[in-house]
N, C-alpha and C. Protein backbone atom coordinates (compact mmCIF):
# COMPACT_ATOMS: atom_id res chain seq x y z
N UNK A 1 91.70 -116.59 -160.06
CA UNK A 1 92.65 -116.44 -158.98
C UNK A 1 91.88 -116.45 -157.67
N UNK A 2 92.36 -116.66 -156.57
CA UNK A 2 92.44 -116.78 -155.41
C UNK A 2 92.90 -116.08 -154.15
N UNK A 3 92.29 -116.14 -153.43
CA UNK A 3 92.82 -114.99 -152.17
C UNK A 3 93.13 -115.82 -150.70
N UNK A 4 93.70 -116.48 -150.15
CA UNK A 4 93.86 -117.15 -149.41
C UNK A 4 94.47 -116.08 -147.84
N UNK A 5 93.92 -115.85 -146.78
CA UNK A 5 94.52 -115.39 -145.83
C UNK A 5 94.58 -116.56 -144.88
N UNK A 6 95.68 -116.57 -143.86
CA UNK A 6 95.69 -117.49 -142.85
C UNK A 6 96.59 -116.79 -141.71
N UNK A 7 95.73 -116.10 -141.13
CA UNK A 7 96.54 -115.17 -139.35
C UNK A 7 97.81 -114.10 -140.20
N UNK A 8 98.90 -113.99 -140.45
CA UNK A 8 99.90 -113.12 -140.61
C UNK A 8 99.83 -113.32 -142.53
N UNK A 9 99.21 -114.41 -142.70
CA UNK A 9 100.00 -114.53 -144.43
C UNK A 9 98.75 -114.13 -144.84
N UNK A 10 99.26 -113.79 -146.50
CA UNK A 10 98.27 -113.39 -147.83
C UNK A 10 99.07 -114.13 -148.85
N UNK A 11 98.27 -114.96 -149.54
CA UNK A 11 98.63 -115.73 -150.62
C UNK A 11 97.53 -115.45 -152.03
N UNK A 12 98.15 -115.63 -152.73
CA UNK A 12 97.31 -115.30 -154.21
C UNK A 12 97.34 -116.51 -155.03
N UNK A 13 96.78 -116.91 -155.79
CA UNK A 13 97.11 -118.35 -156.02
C UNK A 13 95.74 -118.17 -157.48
N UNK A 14 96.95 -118.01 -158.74
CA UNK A 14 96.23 -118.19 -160.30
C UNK A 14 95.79 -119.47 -160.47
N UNK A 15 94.82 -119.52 -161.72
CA UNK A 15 94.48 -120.67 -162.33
C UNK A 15 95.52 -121.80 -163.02
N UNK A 16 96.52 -121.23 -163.16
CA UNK A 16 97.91 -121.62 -163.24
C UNK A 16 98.80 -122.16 -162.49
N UNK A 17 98.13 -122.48 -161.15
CA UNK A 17 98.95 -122.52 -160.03
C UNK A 17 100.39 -121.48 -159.94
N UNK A 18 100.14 -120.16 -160.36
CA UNK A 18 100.94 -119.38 -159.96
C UNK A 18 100.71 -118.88 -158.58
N UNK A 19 101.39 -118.77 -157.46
CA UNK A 19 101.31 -118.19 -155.98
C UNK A 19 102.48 -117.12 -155.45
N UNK A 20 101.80 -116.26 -155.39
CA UNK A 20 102.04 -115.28 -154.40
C UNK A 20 102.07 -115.34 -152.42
N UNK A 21 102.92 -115.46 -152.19
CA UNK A 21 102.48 -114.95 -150.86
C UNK A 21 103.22 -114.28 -150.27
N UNK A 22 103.02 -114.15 -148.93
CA UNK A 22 103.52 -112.50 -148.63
C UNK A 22 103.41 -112.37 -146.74
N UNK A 23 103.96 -112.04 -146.16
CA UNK A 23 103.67 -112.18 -144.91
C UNK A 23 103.85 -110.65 -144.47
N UNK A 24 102.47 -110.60 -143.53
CA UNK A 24 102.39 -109.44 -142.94
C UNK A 24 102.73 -109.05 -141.68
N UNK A 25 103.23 -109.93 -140.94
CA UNK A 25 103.29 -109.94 -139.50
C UNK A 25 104.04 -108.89 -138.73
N UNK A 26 103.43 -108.19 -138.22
CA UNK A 26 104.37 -106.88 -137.46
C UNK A 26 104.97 -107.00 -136.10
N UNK A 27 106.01 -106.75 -136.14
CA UNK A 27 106.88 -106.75 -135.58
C UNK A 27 107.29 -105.52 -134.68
N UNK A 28 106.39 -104.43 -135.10
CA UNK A 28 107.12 -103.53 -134.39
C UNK A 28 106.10 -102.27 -134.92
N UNK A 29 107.35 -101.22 -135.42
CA UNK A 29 106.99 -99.76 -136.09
C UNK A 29 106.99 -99.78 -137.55
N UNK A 30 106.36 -100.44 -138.45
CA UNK A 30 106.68 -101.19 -139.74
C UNK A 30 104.96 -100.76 -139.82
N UNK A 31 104.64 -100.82 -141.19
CA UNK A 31 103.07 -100.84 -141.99
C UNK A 31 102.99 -101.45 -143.27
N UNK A 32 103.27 -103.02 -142.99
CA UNK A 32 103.10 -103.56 -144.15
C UNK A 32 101.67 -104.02 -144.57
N UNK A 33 101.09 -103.97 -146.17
CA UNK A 33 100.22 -104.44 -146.30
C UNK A 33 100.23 -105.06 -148.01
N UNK A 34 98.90 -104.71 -148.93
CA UNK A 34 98.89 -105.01 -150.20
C UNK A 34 97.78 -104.50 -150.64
N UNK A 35 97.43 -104.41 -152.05
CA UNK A 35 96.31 -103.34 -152.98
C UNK A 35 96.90 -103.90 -154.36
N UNK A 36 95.88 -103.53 -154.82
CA UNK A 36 95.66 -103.86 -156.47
C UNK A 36 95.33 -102.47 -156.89
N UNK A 37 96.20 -101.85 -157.87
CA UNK A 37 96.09 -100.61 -158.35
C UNK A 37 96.06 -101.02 -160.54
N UNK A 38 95.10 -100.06 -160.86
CA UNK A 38 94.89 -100.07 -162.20
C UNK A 38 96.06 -99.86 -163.18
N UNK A 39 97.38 -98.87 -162.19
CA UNK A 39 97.69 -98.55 -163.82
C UNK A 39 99.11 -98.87 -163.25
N UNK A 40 100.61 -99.02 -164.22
CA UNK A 40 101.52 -99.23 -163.97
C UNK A 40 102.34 -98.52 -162.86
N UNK A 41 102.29 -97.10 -162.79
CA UNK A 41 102.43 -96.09 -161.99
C UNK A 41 101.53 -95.53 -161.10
N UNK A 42 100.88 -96.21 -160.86
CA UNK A 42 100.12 -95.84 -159.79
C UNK A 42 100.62 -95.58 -158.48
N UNK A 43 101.60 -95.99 -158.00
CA UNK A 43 101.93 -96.45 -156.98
C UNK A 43 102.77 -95.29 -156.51
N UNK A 44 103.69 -94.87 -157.68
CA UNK A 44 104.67 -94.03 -157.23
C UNK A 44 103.93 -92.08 -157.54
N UNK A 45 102.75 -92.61 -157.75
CA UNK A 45 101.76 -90.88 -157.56
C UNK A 45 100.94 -90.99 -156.55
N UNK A 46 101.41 -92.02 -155.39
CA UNK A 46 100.43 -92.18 -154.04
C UNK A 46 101.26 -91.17 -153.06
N UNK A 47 100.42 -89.92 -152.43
CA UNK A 47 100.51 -89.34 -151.14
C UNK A 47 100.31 -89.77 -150.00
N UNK A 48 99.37 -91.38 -150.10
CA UNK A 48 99.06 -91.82 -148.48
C UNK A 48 99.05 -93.65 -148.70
N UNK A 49 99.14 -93.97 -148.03
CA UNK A 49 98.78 -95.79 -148.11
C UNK A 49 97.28 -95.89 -147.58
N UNK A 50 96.90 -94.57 -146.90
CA UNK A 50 95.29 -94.80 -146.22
C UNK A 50 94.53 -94.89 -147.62
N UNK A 51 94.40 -94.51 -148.82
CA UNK A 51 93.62 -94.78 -150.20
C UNK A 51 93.57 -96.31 -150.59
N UNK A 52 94.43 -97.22 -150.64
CA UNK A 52 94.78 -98.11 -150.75
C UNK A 52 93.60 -99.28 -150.73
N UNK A 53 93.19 -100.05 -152.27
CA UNK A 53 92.06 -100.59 -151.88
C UNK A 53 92.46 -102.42 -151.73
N UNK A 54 92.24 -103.46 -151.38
CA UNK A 54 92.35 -104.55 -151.51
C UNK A 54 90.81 -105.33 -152.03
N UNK A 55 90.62 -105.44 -153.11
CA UNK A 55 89.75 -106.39 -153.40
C UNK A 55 89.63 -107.93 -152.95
N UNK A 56 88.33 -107.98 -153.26
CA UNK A 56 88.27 -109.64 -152.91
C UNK A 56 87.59 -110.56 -153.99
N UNK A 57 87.68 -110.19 -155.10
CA UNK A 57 87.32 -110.82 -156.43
C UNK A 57 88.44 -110.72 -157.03
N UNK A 58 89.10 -111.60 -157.25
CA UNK A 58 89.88 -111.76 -158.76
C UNK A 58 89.42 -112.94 -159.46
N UNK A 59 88.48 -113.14 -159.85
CA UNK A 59 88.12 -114.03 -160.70
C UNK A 59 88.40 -114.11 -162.25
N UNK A 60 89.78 -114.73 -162.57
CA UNK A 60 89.85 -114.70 -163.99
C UNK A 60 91.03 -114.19 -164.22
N UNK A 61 91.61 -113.56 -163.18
CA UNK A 61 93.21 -113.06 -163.25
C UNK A 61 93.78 -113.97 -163.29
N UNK A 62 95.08 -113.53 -164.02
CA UNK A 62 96.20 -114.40 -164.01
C UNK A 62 97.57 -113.39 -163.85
N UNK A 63 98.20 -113.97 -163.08
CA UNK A 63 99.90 -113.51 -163.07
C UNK A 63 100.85 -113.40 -164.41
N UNK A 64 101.06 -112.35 -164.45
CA UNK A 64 102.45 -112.73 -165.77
C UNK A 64 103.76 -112.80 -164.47
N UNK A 65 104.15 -114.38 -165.06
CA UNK A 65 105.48 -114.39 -164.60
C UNK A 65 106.90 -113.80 -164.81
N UNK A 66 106.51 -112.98 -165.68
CA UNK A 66 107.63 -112.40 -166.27
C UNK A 66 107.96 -111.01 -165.67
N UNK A 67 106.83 -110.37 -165.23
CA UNK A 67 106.89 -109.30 -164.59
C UNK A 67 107.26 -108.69 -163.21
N UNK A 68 108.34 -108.60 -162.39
CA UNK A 68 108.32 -107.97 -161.66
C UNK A 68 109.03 -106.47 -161.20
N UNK A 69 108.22 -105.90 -160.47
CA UNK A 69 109.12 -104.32 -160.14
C UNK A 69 109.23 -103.80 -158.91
N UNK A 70 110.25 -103.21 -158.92
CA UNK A 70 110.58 -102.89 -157.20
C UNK A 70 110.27 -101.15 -157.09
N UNK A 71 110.25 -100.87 -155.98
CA UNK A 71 109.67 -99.50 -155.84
C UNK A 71 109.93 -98.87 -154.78
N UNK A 72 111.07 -98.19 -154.84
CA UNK A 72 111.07 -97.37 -153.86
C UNK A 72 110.73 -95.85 -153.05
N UNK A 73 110.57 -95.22 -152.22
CA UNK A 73 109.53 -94.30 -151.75
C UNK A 73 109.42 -93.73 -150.82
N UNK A 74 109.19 -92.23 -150.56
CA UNK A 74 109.25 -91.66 -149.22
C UNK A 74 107.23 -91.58 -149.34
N UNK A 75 106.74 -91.31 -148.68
CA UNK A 75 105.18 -90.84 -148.10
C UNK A 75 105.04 -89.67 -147.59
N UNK A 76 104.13 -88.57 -147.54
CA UNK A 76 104.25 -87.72 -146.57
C UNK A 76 103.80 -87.97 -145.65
N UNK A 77 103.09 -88.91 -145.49
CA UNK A 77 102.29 -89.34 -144.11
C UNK A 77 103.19 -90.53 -143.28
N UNK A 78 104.24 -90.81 -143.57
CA UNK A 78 104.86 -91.83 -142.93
C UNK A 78 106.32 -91.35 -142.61
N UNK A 79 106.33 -90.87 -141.26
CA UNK A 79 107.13 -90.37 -140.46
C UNK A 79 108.62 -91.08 -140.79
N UNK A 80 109.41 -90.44 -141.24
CA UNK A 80 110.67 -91.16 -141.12
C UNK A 80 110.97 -92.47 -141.39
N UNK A 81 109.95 -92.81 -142.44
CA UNK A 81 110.17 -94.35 -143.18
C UNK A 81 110.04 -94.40 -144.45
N UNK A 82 110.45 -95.08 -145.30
CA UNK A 82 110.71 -95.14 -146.48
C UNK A 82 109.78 -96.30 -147.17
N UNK A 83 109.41 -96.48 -148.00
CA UNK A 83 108.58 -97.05 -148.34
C UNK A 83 108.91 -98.16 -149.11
N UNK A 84 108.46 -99.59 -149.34
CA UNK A 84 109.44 -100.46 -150.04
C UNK A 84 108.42 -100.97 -150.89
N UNK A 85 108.51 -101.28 -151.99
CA UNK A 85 107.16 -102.60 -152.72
C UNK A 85 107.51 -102.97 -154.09
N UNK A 86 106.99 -103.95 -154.23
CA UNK A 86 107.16 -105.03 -155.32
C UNK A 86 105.97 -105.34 -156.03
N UNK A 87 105.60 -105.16 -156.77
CA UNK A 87 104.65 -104.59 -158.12
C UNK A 87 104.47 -106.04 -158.54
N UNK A 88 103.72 -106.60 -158.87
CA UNK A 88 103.13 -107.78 -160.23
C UNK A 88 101.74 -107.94 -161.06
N UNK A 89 102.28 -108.16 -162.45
CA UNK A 89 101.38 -107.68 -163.37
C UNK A 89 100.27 -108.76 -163.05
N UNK A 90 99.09 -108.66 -162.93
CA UNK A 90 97.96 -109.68 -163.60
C UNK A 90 96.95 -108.66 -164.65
N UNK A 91 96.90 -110.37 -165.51
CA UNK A 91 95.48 -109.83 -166.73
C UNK A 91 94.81 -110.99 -166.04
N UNK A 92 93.56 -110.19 -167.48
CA UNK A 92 92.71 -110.45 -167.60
C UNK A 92 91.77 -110.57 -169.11
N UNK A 93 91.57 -111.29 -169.90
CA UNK A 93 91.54 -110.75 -171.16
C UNK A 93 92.34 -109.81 -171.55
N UNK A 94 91.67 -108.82 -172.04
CA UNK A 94 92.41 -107.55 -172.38
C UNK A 94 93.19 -106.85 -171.37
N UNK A 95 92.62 -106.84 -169.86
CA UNK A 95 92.74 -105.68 -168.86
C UNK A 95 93.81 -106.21 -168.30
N UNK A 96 94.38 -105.28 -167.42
CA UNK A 96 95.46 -105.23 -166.41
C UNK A 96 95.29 -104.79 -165.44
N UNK A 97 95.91 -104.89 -164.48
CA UNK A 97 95.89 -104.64 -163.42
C UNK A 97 97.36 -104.57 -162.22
N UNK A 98 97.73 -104.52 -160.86
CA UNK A 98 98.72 -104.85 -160.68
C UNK A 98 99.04 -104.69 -159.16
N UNK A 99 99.37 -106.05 -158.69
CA UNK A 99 99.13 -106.25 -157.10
C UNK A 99 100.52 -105.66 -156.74
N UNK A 100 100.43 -104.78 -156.03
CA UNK A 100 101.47 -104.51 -154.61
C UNK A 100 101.62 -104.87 -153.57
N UNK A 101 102.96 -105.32 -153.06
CA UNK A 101 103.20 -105.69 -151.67
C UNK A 101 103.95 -104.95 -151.64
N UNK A 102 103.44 -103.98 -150.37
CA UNK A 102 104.17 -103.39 -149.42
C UNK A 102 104.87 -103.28 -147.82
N UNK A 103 105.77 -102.05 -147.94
CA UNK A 103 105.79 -102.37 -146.32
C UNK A 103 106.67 -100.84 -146.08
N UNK A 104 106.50 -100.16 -145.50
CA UNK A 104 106.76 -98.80 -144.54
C UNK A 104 107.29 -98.77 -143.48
N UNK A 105 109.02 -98.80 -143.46
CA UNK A 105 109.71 -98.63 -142.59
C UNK A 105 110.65 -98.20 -141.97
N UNK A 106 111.62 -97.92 -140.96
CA UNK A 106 112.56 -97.28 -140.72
C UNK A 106 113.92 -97.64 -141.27
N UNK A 107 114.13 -98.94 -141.95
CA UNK A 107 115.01 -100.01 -142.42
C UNK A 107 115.79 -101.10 -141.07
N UNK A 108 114.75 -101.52 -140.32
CA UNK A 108 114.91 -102.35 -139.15
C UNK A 108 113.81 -103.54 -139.60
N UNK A 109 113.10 -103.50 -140.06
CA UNK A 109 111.95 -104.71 -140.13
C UNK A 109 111.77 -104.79 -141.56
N UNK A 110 111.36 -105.83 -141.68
CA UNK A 110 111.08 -106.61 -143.11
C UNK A 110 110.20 -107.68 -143.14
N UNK A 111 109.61 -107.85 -144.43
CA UNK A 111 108.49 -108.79 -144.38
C UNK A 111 109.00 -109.23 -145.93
N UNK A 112 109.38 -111.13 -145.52
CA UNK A 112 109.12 -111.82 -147.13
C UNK A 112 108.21 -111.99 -148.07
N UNK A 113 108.11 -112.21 -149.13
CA UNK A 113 107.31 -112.70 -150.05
C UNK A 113 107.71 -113.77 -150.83
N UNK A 114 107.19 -114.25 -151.30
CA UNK A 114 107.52 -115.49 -152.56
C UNK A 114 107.01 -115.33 -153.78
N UNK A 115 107.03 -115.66 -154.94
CA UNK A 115 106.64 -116.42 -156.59
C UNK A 115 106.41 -117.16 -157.17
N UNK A 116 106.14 -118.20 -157.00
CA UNK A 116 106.15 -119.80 -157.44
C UNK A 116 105.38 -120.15 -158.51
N UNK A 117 105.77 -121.02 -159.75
CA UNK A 117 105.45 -121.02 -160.76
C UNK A 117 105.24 -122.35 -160.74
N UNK A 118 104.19 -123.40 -160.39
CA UNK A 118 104.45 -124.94 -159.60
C UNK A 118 104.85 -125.14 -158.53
N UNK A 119 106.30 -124.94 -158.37
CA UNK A 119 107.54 -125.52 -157.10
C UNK A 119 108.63 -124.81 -157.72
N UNK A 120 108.86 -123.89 -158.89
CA UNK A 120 109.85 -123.61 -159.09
C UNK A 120 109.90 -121.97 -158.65
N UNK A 121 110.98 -121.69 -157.91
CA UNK A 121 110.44 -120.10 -157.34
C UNK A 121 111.26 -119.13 -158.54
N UNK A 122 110.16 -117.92 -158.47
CA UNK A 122 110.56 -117.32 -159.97
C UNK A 122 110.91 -116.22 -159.11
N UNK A 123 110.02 -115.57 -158.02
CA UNK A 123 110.43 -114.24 -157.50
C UNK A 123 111.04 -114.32 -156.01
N UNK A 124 111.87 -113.80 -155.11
CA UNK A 124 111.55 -114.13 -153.78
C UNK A 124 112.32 -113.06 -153.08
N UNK A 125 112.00 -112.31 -151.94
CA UNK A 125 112.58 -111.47 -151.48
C UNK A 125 112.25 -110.99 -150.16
N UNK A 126 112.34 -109.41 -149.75
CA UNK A 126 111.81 -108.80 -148.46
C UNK A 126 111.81 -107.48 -148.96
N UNK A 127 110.77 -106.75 -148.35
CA UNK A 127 110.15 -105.28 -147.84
C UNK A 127 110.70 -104.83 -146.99
């Protein structure tokens, strides 16, 4: 897999030509970003988004297309915003893993993402 940034976007892009991307562009009072967390629930036993790691190796991951999850969330560290994100599985051999896109807001701003499996879109939405 692949990590592609270009100014506001993050794209992920498997050996499969599976792609992710995701736009971060702020707009305002919003904290959108993304992280790769180990375990399925990880996400919803987070107290802060400041822990939050983004790697820059995925060498060998792959997307399951089959997987996606939505997540919703208060923070204690995020004043009067609610927390939004969309979960997707990648392996690896045996291992797992599982990219989040997020975004932290008042419910005024939003940031899209996409899924694409070739040209055919499997996931697509907003934060």
């Amino acid at each position: 897999m692949e990590l592609f940034t270009n100014g506001d976007k993050v794209n992920f892009v498997d050996e499969n030509n599976v792609f992710v991307g995701y736009d971060l562009g702020s707009r305002c009072c919003e904290h959108a970003g993304w992280c790769v967390l180990l375990n399925e629930d990880d996400f919803e036993k987070l107290t802060s988004l400041d822990v939050l790691s983004q790697p820059t190796n995925f060498d060998g991951w792959q997307f399951d297309i089959t997987y996606q999850r939505s997540i919703e969330k208060d923070l204690d560290d995020i004043d009067d915003k609610d927390v939004f994100a969309v979960q997707f599985r990648m392996t690896k051999e045996n291992k797992e893993q599982f990219l989040i896109l997020f975004n932290a807001h008042n419910g005024y701003y939003d940031h899209g993402f996409v899924v694409k499996n070739e040209d055919e879109v499997i996931h697509k939405g907003r934060l």
